[in-house]
C-alpha atoms as a PDB file:
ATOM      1  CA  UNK A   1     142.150 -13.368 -11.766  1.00  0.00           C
ATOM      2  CA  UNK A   2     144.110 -11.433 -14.709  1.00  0.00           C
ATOM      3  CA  UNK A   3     145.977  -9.460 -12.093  1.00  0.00           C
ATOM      4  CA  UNK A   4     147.438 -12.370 -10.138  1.00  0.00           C
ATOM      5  CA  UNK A   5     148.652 -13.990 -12.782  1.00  0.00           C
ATOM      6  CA  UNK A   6     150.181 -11.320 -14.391  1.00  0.00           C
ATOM      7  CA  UNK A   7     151.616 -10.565 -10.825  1.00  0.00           C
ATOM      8  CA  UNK A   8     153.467 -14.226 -11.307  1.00  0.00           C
ATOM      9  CA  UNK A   9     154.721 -13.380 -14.338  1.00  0.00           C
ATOM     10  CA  UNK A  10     157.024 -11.021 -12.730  1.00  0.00           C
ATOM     11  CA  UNK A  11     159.296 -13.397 -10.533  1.00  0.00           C
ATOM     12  CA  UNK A  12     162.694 -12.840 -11.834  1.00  0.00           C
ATOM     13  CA  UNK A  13     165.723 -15.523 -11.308  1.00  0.00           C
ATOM     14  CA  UNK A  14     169.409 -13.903 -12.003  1.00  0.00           C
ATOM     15  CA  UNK A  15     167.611 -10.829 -13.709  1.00  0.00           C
ATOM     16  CA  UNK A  16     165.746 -12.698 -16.248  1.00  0.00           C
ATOM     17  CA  UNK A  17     162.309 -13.418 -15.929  1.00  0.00           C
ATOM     18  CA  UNK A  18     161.157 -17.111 -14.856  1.00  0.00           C
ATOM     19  CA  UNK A  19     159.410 -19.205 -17.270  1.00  0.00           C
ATOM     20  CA  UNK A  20     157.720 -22.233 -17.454  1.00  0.00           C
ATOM     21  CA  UNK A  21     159.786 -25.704 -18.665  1.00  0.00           C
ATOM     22  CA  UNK A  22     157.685 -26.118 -22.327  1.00  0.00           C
ATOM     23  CA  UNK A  23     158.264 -22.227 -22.485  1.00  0.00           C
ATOM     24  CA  UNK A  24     162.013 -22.586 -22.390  1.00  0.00           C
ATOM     25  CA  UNK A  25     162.040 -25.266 -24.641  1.00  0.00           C
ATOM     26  CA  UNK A  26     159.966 -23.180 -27.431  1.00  0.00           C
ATOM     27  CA  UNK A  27     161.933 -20.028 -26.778  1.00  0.00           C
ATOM     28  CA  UNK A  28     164.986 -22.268 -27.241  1.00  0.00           C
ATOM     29  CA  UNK A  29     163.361 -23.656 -30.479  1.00  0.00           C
ATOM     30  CA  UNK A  30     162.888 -20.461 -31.724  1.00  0.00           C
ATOM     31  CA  UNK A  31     166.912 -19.677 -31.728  1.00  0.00           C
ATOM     32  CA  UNK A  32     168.502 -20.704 -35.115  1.00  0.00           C
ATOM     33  CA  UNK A  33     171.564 -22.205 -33.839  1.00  0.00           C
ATOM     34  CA  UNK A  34     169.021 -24.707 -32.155  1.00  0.00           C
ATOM     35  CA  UNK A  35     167.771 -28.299 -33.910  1.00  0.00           C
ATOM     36  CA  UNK A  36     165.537 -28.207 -31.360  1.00  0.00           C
ATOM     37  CA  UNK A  37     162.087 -30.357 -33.598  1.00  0.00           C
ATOM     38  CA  UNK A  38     158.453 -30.158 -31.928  1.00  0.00           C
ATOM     39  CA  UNK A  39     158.861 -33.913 -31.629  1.00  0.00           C
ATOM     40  CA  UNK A  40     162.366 -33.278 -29.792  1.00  0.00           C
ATOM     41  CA  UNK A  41     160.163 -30.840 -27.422  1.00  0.00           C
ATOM     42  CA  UNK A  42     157.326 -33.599 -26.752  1.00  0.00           C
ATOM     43  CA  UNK A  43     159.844 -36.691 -25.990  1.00  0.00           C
ATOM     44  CA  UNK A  44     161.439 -33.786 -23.520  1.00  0.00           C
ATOM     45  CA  UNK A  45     157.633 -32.685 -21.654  1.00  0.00           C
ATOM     46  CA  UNK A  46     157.169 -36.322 -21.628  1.00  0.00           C
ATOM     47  CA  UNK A  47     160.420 -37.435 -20.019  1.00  0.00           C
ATOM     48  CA  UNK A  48     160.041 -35.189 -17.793  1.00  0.00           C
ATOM     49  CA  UNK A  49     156.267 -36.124 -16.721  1.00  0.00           C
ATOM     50  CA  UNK A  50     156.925 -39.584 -16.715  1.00  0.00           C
ATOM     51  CA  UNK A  51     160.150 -40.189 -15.376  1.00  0.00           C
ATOM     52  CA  UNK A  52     159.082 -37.859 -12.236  1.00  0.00           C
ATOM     53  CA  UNK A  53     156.560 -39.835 -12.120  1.00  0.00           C
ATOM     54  CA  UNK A  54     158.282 -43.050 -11.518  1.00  0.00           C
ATOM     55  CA  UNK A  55     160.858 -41.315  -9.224  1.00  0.00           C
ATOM     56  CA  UNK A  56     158.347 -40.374  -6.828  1.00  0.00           C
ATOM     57  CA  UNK A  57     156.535 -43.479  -6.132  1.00  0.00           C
ATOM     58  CA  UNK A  58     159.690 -45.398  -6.334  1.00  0.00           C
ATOM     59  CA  UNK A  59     160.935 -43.044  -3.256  1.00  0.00           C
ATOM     60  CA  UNK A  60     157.601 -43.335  -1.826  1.00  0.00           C
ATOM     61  CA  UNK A  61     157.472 -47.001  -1.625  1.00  0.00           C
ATOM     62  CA  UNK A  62     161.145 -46.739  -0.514  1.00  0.00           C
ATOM     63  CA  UNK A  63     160.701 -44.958   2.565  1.00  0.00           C
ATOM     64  CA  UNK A  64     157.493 -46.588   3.580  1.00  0.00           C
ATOM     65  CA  UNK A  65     159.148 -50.061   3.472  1.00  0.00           C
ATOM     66  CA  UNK A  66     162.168 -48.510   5.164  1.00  0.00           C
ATOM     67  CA  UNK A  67     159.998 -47.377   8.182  1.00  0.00           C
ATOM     68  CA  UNK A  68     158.291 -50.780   8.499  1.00  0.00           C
ATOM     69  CA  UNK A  69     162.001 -51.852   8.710  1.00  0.00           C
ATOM     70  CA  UNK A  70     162.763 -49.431  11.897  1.00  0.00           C
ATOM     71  CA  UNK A  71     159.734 -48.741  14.035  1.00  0.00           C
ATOM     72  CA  UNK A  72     161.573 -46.617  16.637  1.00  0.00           C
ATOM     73  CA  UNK A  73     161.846 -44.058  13.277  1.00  0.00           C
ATOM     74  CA  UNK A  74     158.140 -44.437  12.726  1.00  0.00           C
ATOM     75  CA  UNK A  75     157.485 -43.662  16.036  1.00  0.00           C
ATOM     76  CA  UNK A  76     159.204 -40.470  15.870  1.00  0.00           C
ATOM     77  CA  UNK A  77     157.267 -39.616  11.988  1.00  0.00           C
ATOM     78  CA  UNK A  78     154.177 -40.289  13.362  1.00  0.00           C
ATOM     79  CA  UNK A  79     154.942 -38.191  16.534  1.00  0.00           C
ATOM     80  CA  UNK A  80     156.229 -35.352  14.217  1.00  0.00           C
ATOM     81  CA  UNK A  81     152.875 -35.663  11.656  1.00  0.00           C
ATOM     82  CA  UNK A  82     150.906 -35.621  14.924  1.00  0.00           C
ATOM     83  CA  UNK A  83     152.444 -32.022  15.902  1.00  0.00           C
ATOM     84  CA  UNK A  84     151.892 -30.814  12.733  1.00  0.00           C
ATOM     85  CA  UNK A  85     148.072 -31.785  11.771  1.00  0.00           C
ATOM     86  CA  UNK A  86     147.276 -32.150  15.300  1.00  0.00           C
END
């Protein structure tokens, strides 16, 4: 609804208030001592996206081999996802 999300709009971080990556970028481009191009701002959004991306599968993929390697630590994530989601 209108009220929650103005709610969310009110989370402060060292007194200013929070804002969303693409709206720090635009505020930034709106600063004159700032180059800052719209193309500049969509090769930034898409680093971002992408390279997250890739960062999280590539950890994914990590630790899943590495508990293949090392059963006795499976053991023990399995046992710990089993006490969590019952």
């Amino acid at each position: 609804s209108l009220k929650e999300r103005a709610d969310t709009r009110d989370i402060y971080w060292h007194g200013k208030p929070r804002q969303a990556f693409l709206d720090l970028l635009l505020n930034t481009q709106k600063n004159t001592d700032n180059t800052l191009s719209d193309l500049d701002i969509r090769d930034e959004v898409n680093t971002f996206i992408f390279e997250g991306h890739g960062t999280i599968s590539i950890n994914l993929s990590w630790t899943v081999f590495l508990l293949s390697c090392y059963p006795q630590f499976q053991k023990r994530v399995h046992e710990e996802l089993d006490d969590i989601f019952a």
